[in-house]
Protein backbone atom coordinates (compact mmCIF):
# COMPACT_ATOMS: atom_id res chain seq x y z
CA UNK A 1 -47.61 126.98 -38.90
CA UNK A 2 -45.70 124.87 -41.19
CA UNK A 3 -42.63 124.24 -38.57
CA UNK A 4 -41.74 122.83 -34.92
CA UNK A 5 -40.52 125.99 -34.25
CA UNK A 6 -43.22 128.44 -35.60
CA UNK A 7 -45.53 125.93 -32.92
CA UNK A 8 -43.15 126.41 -30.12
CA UNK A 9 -42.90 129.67 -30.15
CA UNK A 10 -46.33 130.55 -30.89
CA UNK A 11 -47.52 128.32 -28.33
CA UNK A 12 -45.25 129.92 -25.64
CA UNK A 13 -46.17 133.64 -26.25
CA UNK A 14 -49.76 132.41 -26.08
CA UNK A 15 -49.03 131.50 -22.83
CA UNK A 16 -47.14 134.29 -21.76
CA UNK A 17 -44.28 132.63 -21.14
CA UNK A 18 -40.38 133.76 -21.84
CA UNK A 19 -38.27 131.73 -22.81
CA UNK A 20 -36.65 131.58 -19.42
CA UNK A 21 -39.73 130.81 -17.92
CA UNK A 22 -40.17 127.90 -20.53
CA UNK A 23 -36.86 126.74 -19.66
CA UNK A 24 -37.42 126.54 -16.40
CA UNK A 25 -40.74 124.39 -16.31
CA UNK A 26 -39.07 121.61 -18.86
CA UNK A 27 -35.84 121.81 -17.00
CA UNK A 28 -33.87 123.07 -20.11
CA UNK A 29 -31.81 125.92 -20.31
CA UNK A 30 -33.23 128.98 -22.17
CA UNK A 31 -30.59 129.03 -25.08
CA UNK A 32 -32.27 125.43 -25.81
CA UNK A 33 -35.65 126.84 -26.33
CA UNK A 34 -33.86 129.86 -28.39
CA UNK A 35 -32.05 127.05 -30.51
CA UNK A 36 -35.61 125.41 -30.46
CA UNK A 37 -37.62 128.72 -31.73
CA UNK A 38 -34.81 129.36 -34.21
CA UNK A 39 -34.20 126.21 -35.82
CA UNK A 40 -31.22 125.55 -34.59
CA UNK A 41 -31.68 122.72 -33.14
CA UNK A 42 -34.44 120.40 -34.54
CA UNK A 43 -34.73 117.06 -32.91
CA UNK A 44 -37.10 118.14 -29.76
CA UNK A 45 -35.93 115.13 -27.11
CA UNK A 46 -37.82 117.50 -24.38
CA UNK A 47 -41.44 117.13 -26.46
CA UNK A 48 -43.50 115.99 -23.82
CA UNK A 49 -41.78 118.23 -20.99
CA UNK A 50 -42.43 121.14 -24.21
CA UNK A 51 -46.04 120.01 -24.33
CA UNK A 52 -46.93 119.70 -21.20
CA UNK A 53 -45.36 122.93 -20.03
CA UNK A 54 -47.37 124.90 -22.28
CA UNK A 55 -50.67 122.33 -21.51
CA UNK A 56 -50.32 121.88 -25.55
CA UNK A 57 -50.86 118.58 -27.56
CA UNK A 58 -47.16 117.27 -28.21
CA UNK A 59 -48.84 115.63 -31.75
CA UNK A 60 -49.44 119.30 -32.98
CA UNK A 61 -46.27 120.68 -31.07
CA UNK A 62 -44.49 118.07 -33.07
CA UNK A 63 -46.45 117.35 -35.87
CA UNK A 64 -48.90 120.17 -36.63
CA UNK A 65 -51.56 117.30 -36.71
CA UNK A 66 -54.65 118.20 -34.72
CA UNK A 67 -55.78 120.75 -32.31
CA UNK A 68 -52.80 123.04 -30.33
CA UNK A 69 -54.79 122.83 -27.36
CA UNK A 70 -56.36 119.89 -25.05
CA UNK A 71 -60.12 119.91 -25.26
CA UNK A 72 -60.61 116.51 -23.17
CA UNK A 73 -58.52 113.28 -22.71
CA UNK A 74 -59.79 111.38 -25.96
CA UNK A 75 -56.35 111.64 -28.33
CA UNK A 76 -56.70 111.30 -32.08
CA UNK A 77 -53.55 111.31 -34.70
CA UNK A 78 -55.27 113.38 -37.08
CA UNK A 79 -58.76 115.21 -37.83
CA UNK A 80 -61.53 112.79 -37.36
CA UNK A 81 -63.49 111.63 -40.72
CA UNK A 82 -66.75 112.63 -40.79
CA UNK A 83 -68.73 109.76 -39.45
CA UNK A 84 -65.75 107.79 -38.35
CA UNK A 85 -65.92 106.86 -34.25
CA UNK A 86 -63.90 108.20 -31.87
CA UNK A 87 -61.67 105.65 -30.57
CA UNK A 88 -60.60 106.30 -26.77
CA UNK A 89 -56.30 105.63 -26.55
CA UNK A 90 -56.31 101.76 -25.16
CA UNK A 91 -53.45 102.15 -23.02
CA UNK A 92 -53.21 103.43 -19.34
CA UNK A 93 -49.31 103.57 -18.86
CA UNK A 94 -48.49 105.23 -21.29
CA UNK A 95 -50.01 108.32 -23.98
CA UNK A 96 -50.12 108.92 -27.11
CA UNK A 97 -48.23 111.95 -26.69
CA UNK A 98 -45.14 109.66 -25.46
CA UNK A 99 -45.57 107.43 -29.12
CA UNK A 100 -45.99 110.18 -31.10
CA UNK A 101 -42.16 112.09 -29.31
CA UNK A 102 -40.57 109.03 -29.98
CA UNK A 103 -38.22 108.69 -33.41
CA UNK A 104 -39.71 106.93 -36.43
CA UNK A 105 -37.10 104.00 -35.66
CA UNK A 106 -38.33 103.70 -32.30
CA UNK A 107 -42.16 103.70 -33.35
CA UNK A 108 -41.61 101.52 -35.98
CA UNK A 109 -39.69 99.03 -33.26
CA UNK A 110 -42.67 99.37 -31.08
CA UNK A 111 -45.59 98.81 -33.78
CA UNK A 112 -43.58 95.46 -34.92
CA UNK A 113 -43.59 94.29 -30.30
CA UNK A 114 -46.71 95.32 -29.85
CA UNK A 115 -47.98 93.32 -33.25
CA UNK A 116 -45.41 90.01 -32.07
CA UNK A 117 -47.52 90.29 -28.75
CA UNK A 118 -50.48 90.64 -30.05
CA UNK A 119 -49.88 87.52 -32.59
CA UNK A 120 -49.01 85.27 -29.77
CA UNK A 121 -52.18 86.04 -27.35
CA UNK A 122 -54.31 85.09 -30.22
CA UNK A 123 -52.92 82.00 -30.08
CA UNK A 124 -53.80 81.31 -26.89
């Protein structure tokens, strides 16, 4: 499935869900998931409540990268390489699936803090 809304609405039939029902476990309305499921509207604010509604990653909800469903809590961004190691997420407050919903501005804004704090413990 080549688009956000393909996923989302695959995902939700999967689960049985309508669209009413969907709206009503994110706390949206159910012509948002319509607008969602028909491209209407395409920047998906409600990701994680989206993802975790249907118990789906929100990287392949949003992305298509990786497995629709949640095998176990190890998180990677994309297929493993053969022989690479799996590499636990390092941080407890917050997932991967909360990175990965936020816009490319706000990632990029919280690669360059993370890499400032990171800098200045070294120095320690």
């Amino acid at each position: 499935m080549k688009h956000f809304s393909e996923r989302l609405r695959h995902a939700r039939q999967y689960r049985g869900l309508s669209q009413a029902d969907l709206a009503r476990l994110c706390g949206l309305t159910q012509s948002a998931i319509s607008n969602y499921e028909n491209g209407t509207r395409r920047d998906a604010r409600e990701i994680l409540e989206l993802s975790r509604a249907l118990n789906v990653s929100a990287v392949w909800l949003r992305k298509g990268v990786g497995k629709m469903e949640f095998l176990d809590d190890r998180y990677t961004l994309s297929e493993p390489q053969e022989g690479a190691p799996i590499v636990s997420w390092p941080f407890r407050l917050f997932s991967v699936d909360e990175v990965v919903a936020l816009a490319d501005s706000e990632r990029e804004l919280l690669d360059r803090t993370l890499r400032h704090l990171l800098d200045g413990m070294k120095k320690r």
